[in-house]
C-alpha atoms as a PDB file:
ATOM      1  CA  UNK A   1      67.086  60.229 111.514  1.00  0.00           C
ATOM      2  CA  UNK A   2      65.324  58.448 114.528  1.00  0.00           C
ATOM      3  CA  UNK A   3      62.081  59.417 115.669  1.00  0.00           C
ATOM      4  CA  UNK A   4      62.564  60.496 118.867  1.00  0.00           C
ATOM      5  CA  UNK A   5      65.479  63.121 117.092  1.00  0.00           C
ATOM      6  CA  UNK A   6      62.561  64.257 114.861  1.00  0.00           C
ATOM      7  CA  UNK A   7      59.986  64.546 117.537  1.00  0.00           C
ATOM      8  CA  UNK A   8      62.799  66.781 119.395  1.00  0.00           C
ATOM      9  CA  UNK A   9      62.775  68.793 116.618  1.00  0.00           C
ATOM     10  CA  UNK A  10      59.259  69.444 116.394  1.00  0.00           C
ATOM     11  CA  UNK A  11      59.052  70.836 120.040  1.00  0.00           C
ATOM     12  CA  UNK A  12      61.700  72.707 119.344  1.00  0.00           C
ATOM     13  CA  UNK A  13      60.516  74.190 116.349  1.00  0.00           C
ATOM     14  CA  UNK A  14      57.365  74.592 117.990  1.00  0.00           C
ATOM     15  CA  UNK A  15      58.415  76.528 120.755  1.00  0.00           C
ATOM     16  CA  UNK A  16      60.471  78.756 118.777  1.00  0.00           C
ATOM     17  CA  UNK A  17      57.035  79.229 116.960  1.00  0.00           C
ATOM     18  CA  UNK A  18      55.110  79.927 120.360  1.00  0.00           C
ATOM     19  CA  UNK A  19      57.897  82.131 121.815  1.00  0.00           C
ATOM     20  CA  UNK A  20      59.275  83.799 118.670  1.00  0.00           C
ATOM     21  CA  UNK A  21      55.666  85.323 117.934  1.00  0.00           C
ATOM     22  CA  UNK A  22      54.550  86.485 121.191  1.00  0.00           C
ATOM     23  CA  UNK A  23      58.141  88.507 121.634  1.00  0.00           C
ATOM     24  CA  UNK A  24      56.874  90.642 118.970  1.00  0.00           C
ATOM     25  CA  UNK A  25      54.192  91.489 121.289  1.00  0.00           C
ATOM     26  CA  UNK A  26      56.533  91.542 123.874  1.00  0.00           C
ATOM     27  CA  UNK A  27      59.106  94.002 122.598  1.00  0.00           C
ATOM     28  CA  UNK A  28      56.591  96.144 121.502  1.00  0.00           C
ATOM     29  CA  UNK A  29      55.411  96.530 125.164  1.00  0.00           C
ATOM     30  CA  UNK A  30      58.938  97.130 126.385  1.00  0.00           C
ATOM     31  CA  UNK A  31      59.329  99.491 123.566  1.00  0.00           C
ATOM     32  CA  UNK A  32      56.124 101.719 124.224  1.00  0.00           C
ATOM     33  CA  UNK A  33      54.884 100.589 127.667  1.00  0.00           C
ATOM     34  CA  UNK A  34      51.795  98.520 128.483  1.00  0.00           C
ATOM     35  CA  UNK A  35      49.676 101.889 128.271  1.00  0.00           C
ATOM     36  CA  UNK A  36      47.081 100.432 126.249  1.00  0.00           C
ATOM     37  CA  UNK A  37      46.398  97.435 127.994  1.00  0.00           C
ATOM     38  CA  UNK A  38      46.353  99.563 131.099  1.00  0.00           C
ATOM     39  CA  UNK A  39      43.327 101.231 129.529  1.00  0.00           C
ATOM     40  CA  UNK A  40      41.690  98.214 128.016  1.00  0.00           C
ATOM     41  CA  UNK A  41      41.385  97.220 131.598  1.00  0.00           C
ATOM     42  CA  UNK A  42      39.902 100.315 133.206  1.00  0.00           C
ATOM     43  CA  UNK A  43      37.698 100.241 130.433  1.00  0.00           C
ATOM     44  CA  UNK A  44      36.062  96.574 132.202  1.00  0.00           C
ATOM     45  CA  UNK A  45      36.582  98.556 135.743  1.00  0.00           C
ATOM     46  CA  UNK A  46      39.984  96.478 136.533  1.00  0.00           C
ATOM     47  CA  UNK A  47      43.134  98.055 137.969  1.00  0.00           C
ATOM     48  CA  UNK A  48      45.189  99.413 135.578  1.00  0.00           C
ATOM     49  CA  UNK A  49      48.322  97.892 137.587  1.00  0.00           C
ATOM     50  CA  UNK A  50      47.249  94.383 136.264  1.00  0.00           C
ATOM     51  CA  UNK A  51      49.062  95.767 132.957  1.00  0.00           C
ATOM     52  CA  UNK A  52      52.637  95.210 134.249  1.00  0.00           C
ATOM     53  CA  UNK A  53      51.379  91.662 134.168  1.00  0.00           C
ATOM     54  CA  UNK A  54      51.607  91.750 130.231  1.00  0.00           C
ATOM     55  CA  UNK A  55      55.456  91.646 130.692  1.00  0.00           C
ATOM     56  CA  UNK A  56      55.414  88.298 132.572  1.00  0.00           C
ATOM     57  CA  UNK A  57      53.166  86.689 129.853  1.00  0.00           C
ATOM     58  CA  UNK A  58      54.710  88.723 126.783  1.00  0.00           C
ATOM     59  CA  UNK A  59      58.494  89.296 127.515  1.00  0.00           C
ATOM     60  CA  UNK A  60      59.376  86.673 130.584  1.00  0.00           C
ATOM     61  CA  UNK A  61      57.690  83.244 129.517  1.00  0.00           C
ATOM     62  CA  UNK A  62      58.362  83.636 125.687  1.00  0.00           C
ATOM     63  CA  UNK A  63      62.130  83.579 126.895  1.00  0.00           C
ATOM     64  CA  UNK A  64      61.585  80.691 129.332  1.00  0.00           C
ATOM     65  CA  UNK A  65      59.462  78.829 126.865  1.00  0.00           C
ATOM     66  CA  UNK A  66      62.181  79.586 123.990  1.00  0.00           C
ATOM     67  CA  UNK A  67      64.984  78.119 126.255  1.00  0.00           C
ATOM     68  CA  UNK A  68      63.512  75.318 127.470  1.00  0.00           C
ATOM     69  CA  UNK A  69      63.503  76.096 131.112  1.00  0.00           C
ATOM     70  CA  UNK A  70      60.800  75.702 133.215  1.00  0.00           C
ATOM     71  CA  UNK A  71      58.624  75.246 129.989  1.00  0.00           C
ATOM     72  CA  UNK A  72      55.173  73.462 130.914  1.00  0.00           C
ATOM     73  CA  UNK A  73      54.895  75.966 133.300  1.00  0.00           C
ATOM     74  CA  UNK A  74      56.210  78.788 131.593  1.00  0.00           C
ATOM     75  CA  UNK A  75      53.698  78.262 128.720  1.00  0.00           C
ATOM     76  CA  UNK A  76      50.886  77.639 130.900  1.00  0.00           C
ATOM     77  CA  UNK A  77      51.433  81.370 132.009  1.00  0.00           C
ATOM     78  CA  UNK A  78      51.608  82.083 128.666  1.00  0.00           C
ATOM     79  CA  UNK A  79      48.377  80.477 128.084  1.00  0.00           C
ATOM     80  CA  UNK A  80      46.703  82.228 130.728  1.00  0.00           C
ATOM     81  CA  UNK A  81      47.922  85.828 130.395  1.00  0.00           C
ATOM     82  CA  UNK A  82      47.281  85.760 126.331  1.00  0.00           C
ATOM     83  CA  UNK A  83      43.933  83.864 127.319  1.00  0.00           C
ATOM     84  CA  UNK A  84      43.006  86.683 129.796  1.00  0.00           C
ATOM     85  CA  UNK A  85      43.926  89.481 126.954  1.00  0.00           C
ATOM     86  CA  UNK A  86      42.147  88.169 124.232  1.00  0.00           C
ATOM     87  CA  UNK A  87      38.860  87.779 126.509  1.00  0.00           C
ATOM     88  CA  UNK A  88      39.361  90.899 127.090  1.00  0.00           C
ATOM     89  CA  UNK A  89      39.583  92.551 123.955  1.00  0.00           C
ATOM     90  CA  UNK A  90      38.481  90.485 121.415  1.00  0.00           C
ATOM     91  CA  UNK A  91      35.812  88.448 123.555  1.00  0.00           C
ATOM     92  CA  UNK A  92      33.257  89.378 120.462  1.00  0.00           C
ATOM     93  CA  UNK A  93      35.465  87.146 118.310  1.00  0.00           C
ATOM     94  CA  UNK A  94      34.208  83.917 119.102  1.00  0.00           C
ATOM     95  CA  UNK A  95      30.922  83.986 118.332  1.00  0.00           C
ATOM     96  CA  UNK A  96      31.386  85.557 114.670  1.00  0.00           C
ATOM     97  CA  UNK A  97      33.159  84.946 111.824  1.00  0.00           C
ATOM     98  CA  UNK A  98      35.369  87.083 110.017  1.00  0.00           C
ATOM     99  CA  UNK A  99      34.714  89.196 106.598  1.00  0.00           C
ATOM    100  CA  UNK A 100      36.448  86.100 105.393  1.00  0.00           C
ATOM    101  CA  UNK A 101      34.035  83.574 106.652  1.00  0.00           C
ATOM    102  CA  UNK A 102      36.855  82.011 108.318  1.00  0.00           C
ATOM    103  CA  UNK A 103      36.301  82.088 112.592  1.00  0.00           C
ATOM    104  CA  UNK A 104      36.637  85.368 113.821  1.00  0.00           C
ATOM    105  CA  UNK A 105      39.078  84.151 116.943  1.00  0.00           C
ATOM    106  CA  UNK A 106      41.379  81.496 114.760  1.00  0.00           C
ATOM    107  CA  UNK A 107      44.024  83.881 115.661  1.00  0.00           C
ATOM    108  CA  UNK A 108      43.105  84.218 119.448  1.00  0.00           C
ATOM    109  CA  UNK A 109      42.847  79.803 119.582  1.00  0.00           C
ATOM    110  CA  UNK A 110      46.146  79.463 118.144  1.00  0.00           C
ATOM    111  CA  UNK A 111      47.537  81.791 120.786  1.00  0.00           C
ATOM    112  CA  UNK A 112      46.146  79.959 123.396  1.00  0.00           C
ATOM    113  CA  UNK A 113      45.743  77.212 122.853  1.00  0.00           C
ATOM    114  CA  UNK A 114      49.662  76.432 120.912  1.00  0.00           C
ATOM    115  CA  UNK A 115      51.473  77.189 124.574  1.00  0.00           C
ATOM    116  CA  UNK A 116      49.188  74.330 125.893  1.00  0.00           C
ATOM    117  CA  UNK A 117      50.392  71.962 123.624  1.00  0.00           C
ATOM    118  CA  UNK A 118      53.705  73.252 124.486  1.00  0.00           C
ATOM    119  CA  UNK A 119      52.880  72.882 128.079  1.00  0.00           C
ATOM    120  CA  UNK A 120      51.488  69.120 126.940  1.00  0.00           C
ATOM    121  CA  UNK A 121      54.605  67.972 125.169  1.00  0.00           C
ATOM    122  CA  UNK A 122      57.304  69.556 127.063  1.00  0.00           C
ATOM    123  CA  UNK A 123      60.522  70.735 125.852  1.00  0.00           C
ATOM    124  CA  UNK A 124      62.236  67.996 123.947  1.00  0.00           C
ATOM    125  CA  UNK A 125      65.688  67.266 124.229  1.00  0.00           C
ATOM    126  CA  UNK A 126      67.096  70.537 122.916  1.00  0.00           C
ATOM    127  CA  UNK A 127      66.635  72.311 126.054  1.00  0.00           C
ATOM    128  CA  UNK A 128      68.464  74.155 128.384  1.00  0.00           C
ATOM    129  CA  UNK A 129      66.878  72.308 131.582  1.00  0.00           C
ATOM    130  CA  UNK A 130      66.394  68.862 132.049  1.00  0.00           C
ATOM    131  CA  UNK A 131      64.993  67.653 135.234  1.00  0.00           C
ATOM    132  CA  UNK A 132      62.848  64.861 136.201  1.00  0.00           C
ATOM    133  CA  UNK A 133      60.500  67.073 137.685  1.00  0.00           C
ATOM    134  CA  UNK A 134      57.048  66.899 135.520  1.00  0.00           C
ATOM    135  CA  UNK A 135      56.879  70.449 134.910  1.00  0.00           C
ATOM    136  CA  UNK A 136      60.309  71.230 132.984  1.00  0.00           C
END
């Protein structure tokens, strides 16, 4: 198998990584409504509106990012709406460590920072959009 086959399949199986675990998250909101993120944010004095937001970040790039369309871009949102969440919510985790001495936000990095390097690499070959354009 060539190299550039196998490095097609690495983006691929990374972004069905990326996407495939933030759909959990995802469903769950479409399932039960974004009711507790509404009042995580009036709990920091932000509009509770900003929690329809989850479902671009949670439900709309996962799918873009899984398909290969529009994917740099796609998980950039990502990046930034799990980013915004995790500050958030679980802010306090990066400056402790866990009851496992292991970092206390190794969970929160991977989710953020994994769609970058999705954003980095692009989509691969096994795609649904190719364009020249650098974003895709």
């Amino acid at each position: 198998m060539s190299r550039e086959r196998l490095d097609d399949i690495g983006k691929l199986v990374l972004r069905v990584l990326v996407a495939g675990l933030m759909l959990f998250h995802g469903l769950d909101k479409l399932r039960h409504g974004p009711g507790h993120v509404a009042m995580d944010l009036a709990e920091h004095g932000l509009p509770q509106a900003l929690a329809h937001g989850v479902y671009l970040g949670e439900v709309v790039a996962p799918l873009f990012v899984l398909a290969g369309l529009w994917t740099r871009v796609f998980a950039l949102v990502y990046a930034g709406n799990i980013a915004f969440a995790t500050l958030l919510v679980h802010g306090g985790d990066f400056v402790r460590l866990s009851h496992t001495g292991g970092w206390g936000a190794e969970l929160w990095a991977f989710y953020i920072v994994a769609p970058v390097v999705v954003a980095l690499l692009g989509p691969g070959r096994m795609a649904l959009r190719h364009s020249p354009f650098p974003w895709d």
